[in-house]
N, C-alpha and C. Protein backbone atom coordinates (compact mmCIF):
# COMPACT_ATOMS: atom_id res chain seq x y z
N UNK A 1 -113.49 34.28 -19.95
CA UNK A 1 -112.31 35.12 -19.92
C UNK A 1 -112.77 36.57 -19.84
N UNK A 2 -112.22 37.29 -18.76
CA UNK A 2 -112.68 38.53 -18.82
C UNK A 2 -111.91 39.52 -19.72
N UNK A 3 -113.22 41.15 -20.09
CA UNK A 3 -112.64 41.67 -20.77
C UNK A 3 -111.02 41.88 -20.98
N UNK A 4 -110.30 42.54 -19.12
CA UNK A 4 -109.21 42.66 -19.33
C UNK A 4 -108.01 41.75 -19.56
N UNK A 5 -108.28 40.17 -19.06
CA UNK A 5 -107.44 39.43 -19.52
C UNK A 5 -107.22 39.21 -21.14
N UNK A 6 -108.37 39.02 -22.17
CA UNK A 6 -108.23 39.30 -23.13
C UNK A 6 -107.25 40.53 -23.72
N UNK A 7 -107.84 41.76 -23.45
CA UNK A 7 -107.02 42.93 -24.00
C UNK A 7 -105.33 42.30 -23.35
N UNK A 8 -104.81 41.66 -22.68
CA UNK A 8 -103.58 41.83 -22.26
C UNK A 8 -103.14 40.87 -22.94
N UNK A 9 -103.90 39.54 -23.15
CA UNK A 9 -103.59 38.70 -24.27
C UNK A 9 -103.30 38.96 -25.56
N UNK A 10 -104.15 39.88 -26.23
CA UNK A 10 -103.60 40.14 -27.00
C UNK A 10 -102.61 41.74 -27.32
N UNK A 11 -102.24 42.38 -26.07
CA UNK A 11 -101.47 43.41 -25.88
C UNK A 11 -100.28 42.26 -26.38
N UNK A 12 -99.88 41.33 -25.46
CA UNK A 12 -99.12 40.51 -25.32
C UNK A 12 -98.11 40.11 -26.97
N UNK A 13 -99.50 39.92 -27.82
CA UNK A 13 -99.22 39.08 -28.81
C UNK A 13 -98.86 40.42 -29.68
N UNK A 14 -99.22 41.44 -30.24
CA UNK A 14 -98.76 42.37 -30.57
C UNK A 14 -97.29 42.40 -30.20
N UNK A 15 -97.11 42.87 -29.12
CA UNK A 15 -95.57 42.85 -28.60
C UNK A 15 -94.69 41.89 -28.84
N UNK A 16 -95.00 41.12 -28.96
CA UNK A 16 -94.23 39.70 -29.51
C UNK A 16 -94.00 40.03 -31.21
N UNK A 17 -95.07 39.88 -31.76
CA UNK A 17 -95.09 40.05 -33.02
C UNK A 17 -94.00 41.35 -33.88
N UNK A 18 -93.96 42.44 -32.57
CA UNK A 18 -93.15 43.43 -33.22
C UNK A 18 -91.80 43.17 -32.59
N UNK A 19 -91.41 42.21 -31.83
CA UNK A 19 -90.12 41.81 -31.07
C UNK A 19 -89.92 41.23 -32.06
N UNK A 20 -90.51 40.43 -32.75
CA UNK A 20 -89.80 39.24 -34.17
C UNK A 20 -89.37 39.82 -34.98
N UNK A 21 -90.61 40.91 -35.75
CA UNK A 21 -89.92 41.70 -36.61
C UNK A 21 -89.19 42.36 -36.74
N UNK A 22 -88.80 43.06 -35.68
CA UNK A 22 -87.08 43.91 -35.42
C UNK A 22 -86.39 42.77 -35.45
N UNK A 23 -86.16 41.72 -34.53
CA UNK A 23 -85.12 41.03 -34.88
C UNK A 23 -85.10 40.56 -35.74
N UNK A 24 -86.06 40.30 -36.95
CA UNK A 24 -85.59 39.48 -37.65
C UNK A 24 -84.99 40.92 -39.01
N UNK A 25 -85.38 41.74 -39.12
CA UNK A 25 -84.78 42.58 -39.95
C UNK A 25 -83.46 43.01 -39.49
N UNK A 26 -83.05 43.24 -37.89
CA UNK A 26 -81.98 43.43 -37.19
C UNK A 26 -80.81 42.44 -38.09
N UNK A 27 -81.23 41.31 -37.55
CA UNK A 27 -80.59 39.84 -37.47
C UNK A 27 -80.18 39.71 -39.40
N UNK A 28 -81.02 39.73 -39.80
CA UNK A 28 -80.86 39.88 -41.85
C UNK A 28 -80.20 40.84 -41.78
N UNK A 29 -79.69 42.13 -41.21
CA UNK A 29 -79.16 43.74 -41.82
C UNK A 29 -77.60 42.93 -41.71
N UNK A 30 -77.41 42.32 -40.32
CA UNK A 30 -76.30 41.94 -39.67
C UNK A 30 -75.65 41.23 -40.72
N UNK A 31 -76.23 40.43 -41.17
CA UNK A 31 -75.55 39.25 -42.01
C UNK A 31 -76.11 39.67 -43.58
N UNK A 32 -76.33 40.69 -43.39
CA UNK A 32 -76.04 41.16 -44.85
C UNK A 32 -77.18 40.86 -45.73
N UNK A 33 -77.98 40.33 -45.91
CA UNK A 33 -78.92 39.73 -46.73
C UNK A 33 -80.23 40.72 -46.55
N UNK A 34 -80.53 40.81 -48.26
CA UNK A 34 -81.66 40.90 -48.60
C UNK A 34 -82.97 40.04 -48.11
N UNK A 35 -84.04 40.77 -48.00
CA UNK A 35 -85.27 39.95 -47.97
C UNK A 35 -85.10 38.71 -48.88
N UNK A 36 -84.96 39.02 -49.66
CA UNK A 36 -85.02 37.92 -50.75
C UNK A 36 -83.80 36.91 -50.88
N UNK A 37 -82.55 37.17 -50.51
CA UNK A 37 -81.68 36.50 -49.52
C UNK A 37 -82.13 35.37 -48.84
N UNK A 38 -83.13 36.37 -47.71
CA UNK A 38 -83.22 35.37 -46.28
C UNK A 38 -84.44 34.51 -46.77
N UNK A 39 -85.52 34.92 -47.67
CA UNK A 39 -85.98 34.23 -48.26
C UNK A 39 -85.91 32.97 -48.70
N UNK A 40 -84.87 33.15 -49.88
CA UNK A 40 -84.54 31.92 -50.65
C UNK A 40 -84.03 30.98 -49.55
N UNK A 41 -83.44 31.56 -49.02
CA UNK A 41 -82.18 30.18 -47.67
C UNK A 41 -83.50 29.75 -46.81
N UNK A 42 -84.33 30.52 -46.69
CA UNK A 42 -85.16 30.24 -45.39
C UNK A 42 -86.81 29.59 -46.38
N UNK A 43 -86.74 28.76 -47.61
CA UNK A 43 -87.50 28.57 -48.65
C UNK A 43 -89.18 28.73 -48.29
N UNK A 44 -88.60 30.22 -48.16
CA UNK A 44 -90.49 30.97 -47.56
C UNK A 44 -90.41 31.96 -49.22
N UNK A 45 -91.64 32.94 -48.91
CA UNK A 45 -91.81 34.04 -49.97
C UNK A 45 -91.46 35.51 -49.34
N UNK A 46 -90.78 36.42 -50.60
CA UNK A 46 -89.99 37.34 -49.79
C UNK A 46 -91.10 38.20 -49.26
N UNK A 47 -92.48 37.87 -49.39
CA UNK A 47 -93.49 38.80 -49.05
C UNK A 47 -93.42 38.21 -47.36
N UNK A 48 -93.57 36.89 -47.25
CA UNK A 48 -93.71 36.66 -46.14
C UNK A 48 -92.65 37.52 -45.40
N UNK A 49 -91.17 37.24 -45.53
CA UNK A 49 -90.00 38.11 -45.13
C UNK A 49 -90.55 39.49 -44.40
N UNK A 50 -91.04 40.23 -45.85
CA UNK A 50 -91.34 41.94 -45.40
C UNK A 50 -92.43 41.95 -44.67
N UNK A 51 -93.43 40.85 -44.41
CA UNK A 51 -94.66 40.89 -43.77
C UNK A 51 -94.27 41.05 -41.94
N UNK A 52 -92.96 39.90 -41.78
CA UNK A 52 -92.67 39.59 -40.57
C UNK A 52 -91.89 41.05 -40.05
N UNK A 53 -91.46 41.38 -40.81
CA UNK A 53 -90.55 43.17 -40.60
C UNK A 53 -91.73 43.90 -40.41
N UNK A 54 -92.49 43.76 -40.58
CA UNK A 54 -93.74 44.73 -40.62
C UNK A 54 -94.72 44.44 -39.57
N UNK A 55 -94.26 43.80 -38.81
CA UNK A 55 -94.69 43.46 -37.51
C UNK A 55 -96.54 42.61 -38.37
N UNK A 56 -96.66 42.36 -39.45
CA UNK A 56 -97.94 41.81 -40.07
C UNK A 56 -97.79 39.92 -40.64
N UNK A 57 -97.31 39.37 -38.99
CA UNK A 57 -97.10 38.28 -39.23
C UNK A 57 -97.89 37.20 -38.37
N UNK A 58 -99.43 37.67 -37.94
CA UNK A 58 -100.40 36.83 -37.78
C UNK A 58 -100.45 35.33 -37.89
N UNK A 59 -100.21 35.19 -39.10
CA UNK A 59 -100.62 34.00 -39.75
C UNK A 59 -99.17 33.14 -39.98
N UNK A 60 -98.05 33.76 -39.40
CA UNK A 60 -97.00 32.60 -39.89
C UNK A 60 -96.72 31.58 -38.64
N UNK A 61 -96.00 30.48 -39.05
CA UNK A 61 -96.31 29.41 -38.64
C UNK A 61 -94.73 29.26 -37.54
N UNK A 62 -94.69 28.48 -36.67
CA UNK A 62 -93.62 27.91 -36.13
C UNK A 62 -92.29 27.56 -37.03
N UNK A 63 -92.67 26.52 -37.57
CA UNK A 63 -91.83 25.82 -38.90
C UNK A 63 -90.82 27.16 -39.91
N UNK A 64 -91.73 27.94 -40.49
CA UNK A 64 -91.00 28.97 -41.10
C UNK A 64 -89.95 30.28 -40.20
N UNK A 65 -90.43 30.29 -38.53
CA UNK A 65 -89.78 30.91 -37.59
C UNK A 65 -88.27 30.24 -37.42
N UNK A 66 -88.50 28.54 -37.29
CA UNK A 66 -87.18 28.06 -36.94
C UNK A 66 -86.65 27.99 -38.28
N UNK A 67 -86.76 27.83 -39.35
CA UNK A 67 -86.06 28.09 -40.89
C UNK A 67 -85.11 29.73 -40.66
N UNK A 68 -86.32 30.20 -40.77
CA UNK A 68 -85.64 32.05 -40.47
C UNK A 68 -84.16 31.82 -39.27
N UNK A 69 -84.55 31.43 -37.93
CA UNK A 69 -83.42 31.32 -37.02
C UNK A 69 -82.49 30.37 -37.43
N UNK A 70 -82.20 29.48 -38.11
CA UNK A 70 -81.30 28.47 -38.72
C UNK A 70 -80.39 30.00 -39.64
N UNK A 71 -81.33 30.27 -40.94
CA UNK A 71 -80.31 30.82 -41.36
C UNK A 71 -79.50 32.02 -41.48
N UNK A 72 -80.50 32.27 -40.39
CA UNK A 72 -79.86 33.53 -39.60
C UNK A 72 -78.31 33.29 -38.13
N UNK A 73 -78.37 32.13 -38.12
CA UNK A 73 -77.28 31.12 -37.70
C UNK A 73 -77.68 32.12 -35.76
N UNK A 74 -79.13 32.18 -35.39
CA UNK A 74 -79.49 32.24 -33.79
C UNK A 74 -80.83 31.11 -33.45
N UNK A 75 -80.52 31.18 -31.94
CA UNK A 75 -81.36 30.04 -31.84
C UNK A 75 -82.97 30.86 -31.82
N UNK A 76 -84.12 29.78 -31.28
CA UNK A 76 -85.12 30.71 -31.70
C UNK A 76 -85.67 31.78 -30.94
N UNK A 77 -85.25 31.43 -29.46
CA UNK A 77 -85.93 32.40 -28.64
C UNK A 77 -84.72 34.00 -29.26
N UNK A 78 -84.02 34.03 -30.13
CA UNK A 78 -83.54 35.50 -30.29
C UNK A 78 -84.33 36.65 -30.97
N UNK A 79 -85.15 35.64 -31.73
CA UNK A 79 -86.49 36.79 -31.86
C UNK A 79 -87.46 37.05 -31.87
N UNK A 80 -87.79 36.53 -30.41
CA UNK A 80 -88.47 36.91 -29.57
C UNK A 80 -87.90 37.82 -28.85
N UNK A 81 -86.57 38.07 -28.52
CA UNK A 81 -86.18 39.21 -27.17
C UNK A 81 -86.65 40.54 -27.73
């Protein structure tokens, strides 16, 4: 893999990562809920919550993405846009 495909790969993933976290703080402001709110409904930790707002969500998994979009009542590609 060359240098520049890499750098765009992960340009890529950055950008994604900060597309989630706006929406998902967007998407929680909307419907009213606290971190700890979307937390409890979405049975993650509210650190994880502020991690994903913070565009510092590396390490989270699929599974806890579609929890978050359930009870945020959107499907999943909405935060991603």
């Amino acid at each position: 893999m060359s240098k520049f495909v890499l750098m765009e790969f992960n340009n890529n993933i950055s950008d994604a990562l900060i597309s989630i976290g706006k929406n998902v703080k967007k998407l929680r402001l909307k419907k009213e809920y606290t971190q700890q709110d979307l937390a409890f409904y979405s049975e993650c930790e509210r650190c994880t919550i502020s991690n994903i707002e913070r565009f510092n969500c590396e390490g989270i998994n699929l599974k806890t993405l579609i929890k978050i979009s359930i009870v945020l009542e959107v499907n999943l590609e909405e935060l991603f846009k």
